[in-house]
PDB file of N, CA and C in Angstrom:
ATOM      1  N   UNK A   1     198.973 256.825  24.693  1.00  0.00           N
ATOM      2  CA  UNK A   1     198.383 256.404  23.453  1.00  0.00           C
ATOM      3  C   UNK A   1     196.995 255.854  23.714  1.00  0.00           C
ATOM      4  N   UNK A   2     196.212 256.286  22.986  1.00  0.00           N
ATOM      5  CA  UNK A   2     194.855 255.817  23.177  1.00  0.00           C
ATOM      6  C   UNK A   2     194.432 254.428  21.905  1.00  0.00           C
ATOM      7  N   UNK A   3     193.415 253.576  22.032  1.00  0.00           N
ATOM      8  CA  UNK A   3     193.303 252.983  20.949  1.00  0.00           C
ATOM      9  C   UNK A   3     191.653 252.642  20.539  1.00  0.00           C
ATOM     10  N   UNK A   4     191.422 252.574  19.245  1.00  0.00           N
ATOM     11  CA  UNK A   4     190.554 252.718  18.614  1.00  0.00           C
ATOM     12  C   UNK A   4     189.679 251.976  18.944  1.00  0.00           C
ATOM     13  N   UNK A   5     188.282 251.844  19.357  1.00  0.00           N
ATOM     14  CA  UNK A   5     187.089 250.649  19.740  1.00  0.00           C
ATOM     15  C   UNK A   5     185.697 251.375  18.453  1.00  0.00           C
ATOM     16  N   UNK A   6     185.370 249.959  18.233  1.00  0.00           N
ATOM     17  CA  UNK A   6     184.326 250.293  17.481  1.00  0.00           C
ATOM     18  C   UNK A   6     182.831 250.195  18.573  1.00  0.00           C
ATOM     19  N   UNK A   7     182.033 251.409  17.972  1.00  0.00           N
ATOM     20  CA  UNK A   7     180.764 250.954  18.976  1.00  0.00           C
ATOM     21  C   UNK A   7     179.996 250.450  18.523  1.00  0.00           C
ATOM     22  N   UNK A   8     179.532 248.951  19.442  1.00  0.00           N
ATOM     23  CA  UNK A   8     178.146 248.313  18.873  1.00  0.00           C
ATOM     24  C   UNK A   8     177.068 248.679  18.181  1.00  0.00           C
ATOM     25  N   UNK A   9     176.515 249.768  18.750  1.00  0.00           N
ATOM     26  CA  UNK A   9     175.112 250.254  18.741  1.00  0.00           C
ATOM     27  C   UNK A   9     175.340 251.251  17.102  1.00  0.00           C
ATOM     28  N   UNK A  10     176.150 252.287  17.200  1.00  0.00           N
ATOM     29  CA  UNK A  10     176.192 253.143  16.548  1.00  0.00           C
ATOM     30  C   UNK A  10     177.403 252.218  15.426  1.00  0.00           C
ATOM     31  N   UNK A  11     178.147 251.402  14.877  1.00  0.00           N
ATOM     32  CA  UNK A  11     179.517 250.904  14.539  1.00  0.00           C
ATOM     33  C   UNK A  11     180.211 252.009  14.306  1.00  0.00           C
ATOM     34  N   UNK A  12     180.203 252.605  14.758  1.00  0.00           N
ATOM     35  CA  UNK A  12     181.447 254.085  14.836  1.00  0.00           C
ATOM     36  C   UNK A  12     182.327 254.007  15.570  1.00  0.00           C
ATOM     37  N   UNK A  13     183.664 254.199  14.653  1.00  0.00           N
ATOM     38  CA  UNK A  13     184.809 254.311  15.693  1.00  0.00           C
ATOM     39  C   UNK A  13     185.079 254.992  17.187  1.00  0.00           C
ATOM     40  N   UNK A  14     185.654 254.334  18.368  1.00  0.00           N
ATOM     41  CA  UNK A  14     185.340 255.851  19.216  1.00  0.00           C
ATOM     42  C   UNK A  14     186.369 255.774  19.597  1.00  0.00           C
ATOM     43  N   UNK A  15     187.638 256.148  20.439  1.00  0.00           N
ATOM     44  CA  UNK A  15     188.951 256.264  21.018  1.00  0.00           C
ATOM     45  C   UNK A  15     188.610 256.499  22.381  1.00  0.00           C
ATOM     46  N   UNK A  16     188.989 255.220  22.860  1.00  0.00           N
ATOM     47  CA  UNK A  16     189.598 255.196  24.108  1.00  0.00           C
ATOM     48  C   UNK A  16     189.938 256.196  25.248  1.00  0.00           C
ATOM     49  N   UNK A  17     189.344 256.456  25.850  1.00  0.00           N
ATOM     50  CA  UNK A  17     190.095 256.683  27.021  1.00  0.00           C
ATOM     51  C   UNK A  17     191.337 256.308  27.557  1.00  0.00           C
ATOM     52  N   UNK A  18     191.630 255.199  27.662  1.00  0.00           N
ATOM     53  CA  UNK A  18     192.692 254.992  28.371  1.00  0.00           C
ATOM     54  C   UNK A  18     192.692 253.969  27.461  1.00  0.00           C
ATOM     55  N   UNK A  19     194.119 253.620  26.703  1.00  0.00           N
ATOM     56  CA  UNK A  19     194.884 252.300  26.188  1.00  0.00           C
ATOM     57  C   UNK A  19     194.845 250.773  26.710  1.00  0.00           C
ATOM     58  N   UNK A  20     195.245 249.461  26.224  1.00  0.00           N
ATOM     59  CA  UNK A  20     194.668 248.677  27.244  1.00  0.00           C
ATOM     60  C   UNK A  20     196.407 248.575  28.038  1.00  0.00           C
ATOM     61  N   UNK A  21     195.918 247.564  29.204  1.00  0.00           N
ATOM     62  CA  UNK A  21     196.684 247.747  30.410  1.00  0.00           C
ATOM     63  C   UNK A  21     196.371 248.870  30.633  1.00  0.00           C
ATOM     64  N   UNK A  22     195.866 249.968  30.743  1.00  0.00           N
ATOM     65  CA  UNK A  22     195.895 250.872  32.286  1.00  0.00           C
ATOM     66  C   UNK A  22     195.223 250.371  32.967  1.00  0.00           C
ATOM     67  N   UNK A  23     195.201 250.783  34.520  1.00  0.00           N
ATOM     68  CA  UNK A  23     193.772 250.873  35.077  1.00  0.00           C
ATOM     69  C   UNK A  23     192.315 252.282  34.667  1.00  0.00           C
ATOM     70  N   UNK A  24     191.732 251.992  34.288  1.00  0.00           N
ATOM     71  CA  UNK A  24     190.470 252.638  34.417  1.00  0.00           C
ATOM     72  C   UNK A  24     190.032 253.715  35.561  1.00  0.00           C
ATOM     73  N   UNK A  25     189.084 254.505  35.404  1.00  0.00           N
ATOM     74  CA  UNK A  25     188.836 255.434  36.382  1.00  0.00           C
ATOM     75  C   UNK A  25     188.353 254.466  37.721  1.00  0.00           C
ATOM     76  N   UNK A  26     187.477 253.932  36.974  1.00  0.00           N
ATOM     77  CA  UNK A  26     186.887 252.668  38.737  1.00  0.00           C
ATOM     78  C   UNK A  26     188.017 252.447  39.235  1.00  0.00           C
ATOM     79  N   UNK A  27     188.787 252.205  38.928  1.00  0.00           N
ATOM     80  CA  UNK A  27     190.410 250.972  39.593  1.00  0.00           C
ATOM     81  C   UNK A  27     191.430 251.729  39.786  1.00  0.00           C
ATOM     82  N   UNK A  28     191.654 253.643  39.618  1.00  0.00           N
ATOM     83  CA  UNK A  28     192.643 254.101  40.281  1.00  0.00           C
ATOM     84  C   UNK A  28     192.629 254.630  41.313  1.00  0.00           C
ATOM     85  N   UNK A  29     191.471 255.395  41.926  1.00  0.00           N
ATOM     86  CA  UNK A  29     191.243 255.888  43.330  1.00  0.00           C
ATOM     87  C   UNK A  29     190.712 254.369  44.402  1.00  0.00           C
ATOM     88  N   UNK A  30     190.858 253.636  44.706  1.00  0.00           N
ATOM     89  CA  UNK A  30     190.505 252.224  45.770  1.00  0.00           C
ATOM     90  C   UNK A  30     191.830 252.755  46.579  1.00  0.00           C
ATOM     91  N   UNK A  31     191.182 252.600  47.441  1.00  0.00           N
ATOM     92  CA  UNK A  31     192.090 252.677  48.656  1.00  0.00           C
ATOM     93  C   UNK A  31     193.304 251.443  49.199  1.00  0.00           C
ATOM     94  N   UNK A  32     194.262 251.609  49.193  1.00  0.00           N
ATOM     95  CA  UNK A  32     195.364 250.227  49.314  1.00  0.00           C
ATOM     96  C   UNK A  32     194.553 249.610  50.691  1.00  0.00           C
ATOM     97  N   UNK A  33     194.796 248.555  51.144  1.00  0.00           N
ATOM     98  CA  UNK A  33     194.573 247.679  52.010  1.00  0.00           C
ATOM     99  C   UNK A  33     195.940 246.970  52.371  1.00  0.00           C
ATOM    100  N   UNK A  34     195.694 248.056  53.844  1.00  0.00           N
ATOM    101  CA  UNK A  34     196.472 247.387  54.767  1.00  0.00           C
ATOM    102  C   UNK A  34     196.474 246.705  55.867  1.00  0.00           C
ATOM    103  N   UNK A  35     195.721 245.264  56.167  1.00  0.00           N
ATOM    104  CA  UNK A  35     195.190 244.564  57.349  1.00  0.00           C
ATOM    105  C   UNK A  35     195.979 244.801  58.353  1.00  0.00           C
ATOM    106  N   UNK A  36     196.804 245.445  58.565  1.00  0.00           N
ATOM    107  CA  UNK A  36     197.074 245.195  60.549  1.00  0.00           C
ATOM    108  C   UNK A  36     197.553 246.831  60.871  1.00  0.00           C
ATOM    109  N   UNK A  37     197.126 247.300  60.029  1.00  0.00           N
ATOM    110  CA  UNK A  37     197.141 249.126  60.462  1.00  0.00           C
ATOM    111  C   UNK A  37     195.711 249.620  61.271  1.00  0.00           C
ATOM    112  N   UNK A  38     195.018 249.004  61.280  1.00  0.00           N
ATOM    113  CA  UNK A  38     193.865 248.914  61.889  1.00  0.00           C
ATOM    114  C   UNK A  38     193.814 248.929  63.708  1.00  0.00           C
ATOM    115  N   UNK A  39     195.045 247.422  63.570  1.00  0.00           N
ATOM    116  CA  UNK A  39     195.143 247.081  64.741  1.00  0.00           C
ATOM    117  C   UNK A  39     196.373 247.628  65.761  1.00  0.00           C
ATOM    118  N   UNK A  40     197.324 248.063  64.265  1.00  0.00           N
ATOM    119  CA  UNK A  40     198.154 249.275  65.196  1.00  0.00           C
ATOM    120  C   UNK A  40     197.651 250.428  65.640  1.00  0.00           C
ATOM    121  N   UNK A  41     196.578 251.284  64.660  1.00  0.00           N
ATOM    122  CA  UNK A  41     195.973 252.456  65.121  1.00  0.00           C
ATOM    123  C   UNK A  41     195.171 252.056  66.558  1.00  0.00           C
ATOM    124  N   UNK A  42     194.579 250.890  66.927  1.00  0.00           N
ATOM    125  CA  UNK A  42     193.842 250.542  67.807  1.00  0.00           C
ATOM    126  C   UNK A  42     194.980 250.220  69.228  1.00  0.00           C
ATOM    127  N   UNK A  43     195.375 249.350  68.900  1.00  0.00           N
ATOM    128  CA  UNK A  43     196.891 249.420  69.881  1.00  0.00           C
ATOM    129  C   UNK A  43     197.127 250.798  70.907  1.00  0.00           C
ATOM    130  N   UNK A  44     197.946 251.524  69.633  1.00  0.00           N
ATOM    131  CA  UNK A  44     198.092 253.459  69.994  1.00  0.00           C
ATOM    132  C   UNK A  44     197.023 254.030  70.636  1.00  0.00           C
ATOM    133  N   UNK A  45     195.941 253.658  70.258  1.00  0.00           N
ATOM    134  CA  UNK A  45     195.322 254.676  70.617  1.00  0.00           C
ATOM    135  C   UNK A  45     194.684 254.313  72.122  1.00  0.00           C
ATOM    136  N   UNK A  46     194.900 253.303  72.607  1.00  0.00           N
ATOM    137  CA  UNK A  46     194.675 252.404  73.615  1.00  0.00           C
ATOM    138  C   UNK A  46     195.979 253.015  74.948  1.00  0.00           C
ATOM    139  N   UNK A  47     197.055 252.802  74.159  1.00  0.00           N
ATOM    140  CA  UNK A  47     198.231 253.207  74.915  1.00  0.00           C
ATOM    141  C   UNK A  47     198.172 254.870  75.227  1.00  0.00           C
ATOM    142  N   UNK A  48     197.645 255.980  74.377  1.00  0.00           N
ATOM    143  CA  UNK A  48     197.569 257.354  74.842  1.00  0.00           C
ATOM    144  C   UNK A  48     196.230 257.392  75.309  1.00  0.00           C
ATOM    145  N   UNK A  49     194.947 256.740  75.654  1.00  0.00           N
ATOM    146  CA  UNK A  49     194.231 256.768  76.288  1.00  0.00           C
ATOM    147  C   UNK A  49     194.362 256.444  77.493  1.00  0.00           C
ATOM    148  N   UNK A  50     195.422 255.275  77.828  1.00  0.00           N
ATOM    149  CA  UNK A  50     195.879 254.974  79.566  1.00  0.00           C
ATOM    150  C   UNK A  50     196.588 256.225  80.299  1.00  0.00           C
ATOM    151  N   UNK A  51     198.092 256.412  79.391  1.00  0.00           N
ATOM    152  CA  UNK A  51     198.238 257.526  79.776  1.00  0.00           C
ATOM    153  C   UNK A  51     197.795 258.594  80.325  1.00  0.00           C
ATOM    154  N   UNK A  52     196.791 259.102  79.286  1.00  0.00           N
ATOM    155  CA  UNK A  52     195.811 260.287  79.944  1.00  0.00           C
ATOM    156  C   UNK A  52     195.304 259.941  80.702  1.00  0.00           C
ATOM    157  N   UNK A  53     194.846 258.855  81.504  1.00  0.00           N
ATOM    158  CA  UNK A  53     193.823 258.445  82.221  1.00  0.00           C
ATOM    159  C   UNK A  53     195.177 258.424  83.345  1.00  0.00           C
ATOM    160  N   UNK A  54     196.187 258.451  83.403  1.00  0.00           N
ATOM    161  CA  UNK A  54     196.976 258.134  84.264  1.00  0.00           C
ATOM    162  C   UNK A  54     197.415 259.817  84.760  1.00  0.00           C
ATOM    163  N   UNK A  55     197.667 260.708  83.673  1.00  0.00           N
ATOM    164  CA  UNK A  55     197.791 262.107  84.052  1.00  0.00           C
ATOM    165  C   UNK A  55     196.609 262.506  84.093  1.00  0.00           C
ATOM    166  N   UNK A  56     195.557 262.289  84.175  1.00  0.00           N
ATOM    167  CA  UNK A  56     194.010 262.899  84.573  1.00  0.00           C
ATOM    168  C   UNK A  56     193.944 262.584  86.058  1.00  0.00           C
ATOM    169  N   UNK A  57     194.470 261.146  86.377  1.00  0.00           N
ATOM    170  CA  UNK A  57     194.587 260.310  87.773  1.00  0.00           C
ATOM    171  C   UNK A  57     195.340 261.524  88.723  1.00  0.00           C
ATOM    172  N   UNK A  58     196.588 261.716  88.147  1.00  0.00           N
ATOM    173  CA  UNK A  58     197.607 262.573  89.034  1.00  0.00           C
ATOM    174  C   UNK A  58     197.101 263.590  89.388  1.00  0.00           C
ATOM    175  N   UNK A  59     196.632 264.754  88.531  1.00  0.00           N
ATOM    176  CA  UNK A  59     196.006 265.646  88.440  1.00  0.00           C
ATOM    177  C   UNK A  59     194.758 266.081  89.656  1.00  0.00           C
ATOM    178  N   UNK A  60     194.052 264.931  89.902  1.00  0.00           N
ATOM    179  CA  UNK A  60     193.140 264.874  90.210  1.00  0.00           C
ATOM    180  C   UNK A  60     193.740 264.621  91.730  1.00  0.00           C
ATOM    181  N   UNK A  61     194.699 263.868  91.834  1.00  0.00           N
ATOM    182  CA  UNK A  61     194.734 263.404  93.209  1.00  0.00           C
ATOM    183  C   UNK A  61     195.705 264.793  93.635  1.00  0.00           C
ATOM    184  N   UNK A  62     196.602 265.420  92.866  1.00  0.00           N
ATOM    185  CA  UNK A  62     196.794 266.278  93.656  1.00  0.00           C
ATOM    186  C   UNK A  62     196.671 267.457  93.770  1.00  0.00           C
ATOM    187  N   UNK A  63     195.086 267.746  93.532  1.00  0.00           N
ATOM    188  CA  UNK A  63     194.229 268.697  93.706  1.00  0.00           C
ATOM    189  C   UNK A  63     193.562 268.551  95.123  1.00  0.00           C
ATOM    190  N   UNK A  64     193.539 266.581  95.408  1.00  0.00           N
ATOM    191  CA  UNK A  64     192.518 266.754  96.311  1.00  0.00           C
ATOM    192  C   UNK A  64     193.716 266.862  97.308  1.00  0.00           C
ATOM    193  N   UNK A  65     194.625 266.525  97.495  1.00  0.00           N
ATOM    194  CA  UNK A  65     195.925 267.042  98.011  1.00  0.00           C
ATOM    195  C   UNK A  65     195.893 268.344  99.118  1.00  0.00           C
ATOM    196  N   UNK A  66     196.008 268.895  97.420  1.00  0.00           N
ATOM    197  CA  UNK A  66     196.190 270.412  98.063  1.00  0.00           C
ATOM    198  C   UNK A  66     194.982 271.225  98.696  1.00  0.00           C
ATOM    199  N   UNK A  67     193.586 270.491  98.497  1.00  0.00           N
ATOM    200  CA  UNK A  67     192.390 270.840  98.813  1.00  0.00           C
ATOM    201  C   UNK A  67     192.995 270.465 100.507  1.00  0.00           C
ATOM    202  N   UNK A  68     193.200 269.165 101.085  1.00  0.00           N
ATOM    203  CA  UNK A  68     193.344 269.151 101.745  1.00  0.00           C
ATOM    204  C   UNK A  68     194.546 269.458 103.103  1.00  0.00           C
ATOM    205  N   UNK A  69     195.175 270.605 102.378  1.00  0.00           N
ATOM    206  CA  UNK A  69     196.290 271.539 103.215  1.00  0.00           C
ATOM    207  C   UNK A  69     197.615 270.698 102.710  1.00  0.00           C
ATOM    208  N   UNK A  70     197.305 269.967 102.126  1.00  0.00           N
ATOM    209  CA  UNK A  70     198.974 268.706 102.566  1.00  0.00           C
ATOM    210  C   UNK A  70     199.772 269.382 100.938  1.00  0.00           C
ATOM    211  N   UNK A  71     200.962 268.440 100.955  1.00  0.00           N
ATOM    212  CA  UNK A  71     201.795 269.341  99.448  1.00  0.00           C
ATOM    213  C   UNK A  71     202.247 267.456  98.764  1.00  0.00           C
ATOM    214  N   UNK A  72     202.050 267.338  97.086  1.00  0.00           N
ATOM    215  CA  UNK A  72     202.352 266.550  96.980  1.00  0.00           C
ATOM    216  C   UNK A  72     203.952 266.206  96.803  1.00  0.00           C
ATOM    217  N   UNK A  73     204.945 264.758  97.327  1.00  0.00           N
ATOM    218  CA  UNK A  73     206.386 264.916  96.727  1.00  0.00           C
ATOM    219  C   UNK A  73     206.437 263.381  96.001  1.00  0.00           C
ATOM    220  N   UNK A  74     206.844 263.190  95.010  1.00  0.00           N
ATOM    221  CA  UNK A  74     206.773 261.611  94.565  1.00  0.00           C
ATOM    222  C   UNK A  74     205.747 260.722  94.787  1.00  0.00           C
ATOM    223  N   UNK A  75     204.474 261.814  94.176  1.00  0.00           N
ATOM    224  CA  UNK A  75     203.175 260.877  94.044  1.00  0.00           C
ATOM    225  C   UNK A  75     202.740 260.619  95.659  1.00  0.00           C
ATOM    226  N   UNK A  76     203.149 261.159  96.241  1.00  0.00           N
ATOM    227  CA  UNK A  76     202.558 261.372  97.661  1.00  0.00           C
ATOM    228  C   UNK A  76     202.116 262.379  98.812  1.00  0.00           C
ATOM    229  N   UNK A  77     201.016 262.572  99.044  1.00  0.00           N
ATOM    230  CA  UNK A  77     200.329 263.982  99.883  1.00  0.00           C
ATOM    231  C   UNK A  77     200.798 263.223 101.306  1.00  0.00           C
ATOM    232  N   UNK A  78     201.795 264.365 101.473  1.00  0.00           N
ATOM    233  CA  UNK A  78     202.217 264.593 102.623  1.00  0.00           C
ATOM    234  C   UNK A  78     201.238 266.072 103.688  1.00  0.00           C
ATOM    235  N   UNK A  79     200.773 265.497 104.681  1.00  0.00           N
ATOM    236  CA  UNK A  79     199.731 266.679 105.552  1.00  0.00           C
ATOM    237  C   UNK A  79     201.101 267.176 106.309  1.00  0.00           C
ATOM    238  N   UNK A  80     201.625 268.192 106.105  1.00  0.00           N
ATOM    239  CA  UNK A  80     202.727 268.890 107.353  1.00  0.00           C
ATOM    240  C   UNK A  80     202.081 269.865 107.798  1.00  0.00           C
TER     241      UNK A  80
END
């Protein structure tokens, strides 16, 4: 239901957009606010950055491993 406003300028009736109590176009797209999703996304993304840095670590060491003749077993280059 829409409801009737008179306009100042012109005193002509004009109809509403929106009835009262809705929100308005300004006040339905705002984004919710959620203070500590911020700090969970930051958290996470902290925790799969170690990780990788931990399988980039492995990776790396047992390349130089195998560069150097040896074979890795439980995170350790064994030279046989």
């Amino acid at each position: 239901m829409a409801s009737l406003a008179v306009n100042a300028v012109s005193g002509k009736a004009a109809l509403d957009k929106y009835p009262p109590g809705v929100p308005n176009a300004s006040t339905r797209h705002q984004p919710i606010q959620v203070p500590m999703f911020g700090l969970i996304r930051t958290a996470i993304l902290i925790c799969v950055a170690f990780v990788g840095g931990l399988l980039f670590e492995r990776s790396q060491a047992a390349d130089a491993c195998a560069g150097s003749g040896g074979v890795m077993r439980d995170g350790i280059c064994w030279n046989e």
